[in-house]
Protein backbone atom coordinates (compact mmCIF):
# COMPACT_ATOMS: atom_id res chain seq x y z
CA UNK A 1 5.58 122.45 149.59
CA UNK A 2 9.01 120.35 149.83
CA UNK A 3 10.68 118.01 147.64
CA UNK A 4 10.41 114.49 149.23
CA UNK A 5 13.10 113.52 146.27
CA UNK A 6 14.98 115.14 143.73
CA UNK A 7 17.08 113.60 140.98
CA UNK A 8 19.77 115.93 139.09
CA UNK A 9 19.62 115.95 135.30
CA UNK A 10 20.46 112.97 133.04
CA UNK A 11 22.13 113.87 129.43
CA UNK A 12 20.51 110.83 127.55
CA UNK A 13 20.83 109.71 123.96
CA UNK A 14 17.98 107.72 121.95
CA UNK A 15 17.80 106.60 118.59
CA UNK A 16 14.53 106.76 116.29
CA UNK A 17 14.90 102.82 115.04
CA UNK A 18 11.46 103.69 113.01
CA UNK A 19 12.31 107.57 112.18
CA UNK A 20 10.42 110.64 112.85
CA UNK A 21 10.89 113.15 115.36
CA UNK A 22 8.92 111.23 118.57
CA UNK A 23 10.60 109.63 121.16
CA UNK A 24 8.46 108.25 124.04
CA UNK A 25 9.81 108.53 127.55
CA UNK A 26 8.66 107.90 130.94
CA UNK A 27 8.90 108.73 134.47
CA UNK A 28 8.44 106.06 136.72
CA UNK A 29 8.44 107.00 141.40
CA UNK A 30 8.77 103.62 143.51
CA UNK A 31 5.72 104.32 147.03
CA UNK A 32 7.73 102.91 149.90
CA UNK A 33 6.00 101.26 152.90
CA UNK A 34 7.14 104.23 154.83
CA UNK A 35 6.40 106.71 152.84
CA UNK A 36 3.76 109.42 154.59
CA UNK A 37 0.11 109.54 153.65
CA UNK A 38 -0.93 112.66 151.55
CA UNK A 39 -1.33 114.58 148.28
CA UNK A 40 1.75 114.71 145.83
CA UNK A 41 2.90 116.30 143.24
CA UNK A 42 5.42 114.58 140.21
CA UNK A 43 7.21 116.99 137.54
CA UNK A 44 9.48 115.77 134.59
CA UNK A 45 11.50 118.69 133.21
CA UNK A 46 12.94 117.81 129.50
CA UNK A 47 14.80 119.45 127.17
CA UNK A 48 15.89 118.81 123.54
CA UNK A 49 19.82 119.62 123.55
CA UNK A 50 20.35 118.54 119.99
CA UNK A 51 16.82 121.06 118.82
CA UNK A 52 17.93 123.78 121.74
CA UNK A 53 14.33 123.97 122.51
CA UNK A 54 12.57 125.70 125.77
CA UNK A 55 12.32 123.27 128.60
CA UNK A 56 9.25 121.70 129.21
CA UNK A 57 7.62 120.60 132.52
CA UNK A 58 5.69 117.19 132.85
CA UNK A 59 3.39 117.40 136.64
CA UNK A 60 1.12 115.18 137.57
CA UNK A 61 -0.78 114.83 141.18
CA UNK A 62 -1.08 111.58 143.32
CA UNK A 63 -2.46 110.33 146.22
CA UNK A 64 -0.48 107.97 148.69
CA UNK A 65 -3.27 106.22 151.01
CA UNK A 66 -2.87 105.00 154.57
CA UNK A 67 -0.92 101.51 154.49
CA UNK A 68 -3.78 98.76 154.34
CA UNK A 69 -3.94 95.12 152.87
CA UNK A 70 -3.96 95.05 149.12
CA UNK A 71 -2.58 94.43 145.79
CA UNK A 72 0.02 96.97 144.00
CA UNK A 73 2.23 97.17 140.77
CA UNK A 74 0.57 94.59 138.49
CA UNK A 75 1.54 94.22 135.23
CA UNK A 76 2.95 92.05 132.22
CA UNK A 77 6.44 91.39 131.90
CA UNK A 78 8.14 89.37 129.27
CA UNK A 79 9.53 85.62 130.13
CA UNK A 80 12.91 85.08 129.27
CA UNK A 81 13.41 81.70 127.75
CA UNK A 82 16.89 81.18 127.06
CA UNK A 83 19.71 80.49 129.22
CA UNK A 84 21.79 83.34 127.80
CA UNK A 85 18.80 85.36 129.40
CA UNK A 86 18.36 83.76 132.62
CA UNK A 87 19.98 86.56 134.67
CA UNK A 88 18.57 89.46 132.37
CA UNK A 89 16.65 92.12 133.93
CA UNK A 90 12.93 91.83 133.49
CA UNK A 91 11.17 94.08 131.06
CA UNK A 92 7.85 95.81 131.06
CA UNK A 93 5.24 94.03 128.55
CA UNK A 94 2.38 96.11 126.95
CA UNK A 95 -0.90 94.17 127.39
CA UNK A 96 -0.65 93.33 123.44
CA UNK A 97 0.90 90.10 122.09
CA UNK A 98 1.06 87.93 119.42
CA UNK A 99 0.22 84.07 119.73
CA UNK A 100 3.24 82.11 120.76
CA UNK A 101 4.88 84.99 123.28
CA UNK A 102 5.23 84.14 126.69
CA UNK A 103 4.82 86.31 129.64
CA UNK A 104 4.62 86.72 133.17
CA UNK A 105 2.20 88.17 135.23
CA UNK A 106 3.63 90.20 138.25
CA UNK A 107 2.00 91.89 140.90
CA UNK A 108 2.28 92.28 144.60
CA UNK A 109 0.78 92.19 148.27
CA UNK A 110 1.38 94.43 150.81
CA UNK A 111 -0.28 95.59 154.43
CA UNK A 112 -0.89 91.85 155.60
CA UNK A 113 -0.48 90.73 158.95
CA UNK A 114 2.01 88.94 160.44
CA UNK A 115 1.92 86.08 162.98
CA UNK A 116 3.24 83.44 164.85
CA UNK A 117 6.35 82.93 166.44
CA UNK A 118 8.39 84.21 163.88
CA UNK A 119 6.05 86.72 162.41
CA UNK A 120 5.42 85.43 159.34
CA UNK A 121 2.54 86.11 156.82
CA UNK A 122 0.02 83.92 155.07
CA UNK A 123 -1.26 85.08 151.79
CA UNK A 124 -3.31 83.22 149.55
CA UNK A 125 -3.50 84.76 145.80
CA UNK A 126 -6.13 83.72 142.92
CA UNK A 127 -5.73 84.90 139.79
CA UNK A 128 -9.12 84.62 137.11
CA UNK A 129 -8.72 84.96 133.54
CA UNK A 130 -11.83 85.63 131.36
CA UNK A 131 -12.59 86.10 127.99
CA UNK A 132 -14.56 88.68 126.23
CA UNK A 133 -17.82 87.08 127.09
CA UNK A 134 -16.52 87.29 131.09
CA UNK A 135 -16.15 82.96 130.83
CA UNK A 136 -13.02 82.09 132.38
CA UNK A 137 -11.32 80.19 129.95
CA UNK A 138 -9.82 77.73 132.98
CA UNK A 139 -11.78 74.99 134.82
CA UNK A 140 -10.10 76.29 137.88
CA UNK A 141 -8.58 79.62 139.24
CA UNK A 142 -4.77 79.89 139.02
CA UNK A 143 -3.67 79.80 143.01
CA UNK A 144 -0.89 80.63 145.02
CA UNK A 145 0.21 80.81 148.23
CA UNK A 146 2.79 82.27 151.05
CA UNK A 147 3.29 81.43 153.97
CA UNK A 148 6.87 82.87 155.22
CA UNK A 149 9.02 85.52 153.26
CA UNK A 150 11.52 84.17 150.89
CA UNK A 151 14.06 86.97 151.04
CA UNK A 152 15.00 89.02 153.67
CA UNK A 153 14.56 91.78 151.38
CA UNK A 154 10.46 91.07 151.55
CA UNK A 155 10.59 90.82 155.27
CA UNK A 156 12.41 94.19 155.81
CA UNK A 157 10.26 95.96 152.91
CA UNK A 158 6.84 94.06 154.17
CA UNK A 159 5.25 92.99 150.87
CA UNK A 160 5.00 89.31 149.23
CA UNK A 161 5.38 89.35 145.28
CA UNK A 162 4.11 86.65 143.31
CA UNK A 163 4.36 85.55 139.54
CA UNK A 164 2.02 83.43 137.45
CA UNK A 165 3.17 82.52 133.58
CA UNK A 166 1.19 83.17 130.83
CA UNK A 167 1.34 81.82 127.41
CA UNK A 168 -0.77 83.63 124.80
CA UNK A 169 -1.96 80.26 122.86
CA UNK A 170 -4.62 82.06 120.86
CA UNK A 171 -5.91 85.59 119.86
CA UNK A 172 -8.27 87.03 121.39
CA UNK A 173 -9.14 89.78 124.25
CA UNK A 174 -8.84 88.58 127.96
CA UNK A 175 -9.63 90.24 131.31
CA UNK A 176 -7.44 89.32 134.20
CA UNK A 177 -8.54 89.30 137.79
CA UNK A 178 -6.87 89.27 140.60
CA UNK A 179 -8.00 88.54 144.17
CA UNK A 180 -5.46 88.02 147.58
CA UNK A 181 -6.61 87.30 151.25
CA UNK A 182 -4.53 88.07 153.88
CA UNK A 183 -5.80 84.57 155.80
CA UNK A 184 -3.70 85.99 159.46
CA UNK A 185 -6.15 88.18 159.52
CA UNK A 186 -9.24 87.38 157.28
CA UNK A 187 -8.93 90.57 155.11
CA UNK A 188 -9.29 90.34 150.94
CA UNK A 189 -8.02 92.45 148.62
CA UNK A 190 -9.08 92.55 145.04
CA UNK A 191 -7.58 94.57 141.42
CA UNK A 192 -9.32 96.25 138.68
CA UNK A 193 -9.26 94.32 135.82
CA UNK A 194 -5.69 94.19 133.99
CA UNK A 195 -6.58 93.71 129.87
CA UNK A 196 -4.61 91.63 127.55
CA UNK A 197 -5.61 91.35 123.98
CA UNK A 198 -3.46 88.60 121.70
CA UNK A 199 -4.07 89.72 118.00
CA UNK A 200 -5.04 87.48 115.63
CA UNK A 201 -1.91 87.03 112.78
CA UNK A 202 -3.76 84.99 110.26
């Protein structure tokens, strides 16, 4: 075995807002294009400073898969809606909401094929949204499309992100699919089905 990355110790501080002696963390490793097919391993080591406890050690195994076309790191993130957060960060959204919040679905395409003169790709995306009967509560599909890379950045990394708003209008639990097609080269790509459940706050 050898490290592929290694990160030296953080001295962090957290406050328990809601009290009690739990404070939920998480460890988070970003797959790079060329990063080499295999087995890995992942280990958190953590330590209470302020209880002086043992250190304990967080491993968990993963498989990175040959580079081919399909869709990684979907999710929910929340929208920022005013101006004073226009530039803010973007922060992960659990798939539960209220109705009234806002959020963004994010996810991303990667292993398409290039073409043309100035090798450029041409994704279409469609994103489904059912309810708990499996109806899609839409007429029509949400679409999308790319044809070129907007940012250098995606060009020298090789993967198209896309974002679709949602806005949680009424309770309920939803299933959201999504579906690309690299159209260069005729290859689809489709997610498992991402959950979202809006309580009802009657």
């Amino acid at each position: 075995k050898k490290n592929v990355f290694e990160k030296d110790p953080q001295q962090m501080e957290a406050v328990n807002s809601l009290g009690g002696s739990q404070q939920p963390v998480y460890a988070w490793l970003n797959i790079l294009p060329d990063m080499e097919p295999g087995d890995y391993t992942i280990r958190v080591d953590v330590k209470d400073l302020l209880g002086n406890s043992a250190e304990v050690k967080l491993e968990r195994k993963f498989t990175v898969k040959k580079m081919e076309f399909g869709i990684v790191r979907p999710g929910l993130v929340y929208l920022p809606l005013g101006e004073e957060q226009s530039g803010a960060s973007t922060t992960l959204a659990p798939p539960l909401v209220v109705p009234g919040q806002n959020l963004m679905l994010h996810f991303t395409t990667v292993g398409f094929t290039e073409a043309g003169e100035k090798n450029e790709p041409n994704i279409s995306v469609q994103v489904v949204i059912q309810d708990e009967t499996g109806k899609p509560v839409l007429a029509k599909p949400i679409t999308g499309k790319a044809t070129k890379y907007a940012d250098e950045q995606y060009r020298t990394g090789k993967f198209i992100p896309f974002h679709v708003p949602i806005q949680a209008n009424r309770s309920g639990k939803f299933k959201i699919l999504i579906r690309a097609k690299d159209e260069n080269a005729g290859k689809t790509a489709t997610f498992p089905t991402l959950d979202l459940t809006v309580m009802d706050i009657k």
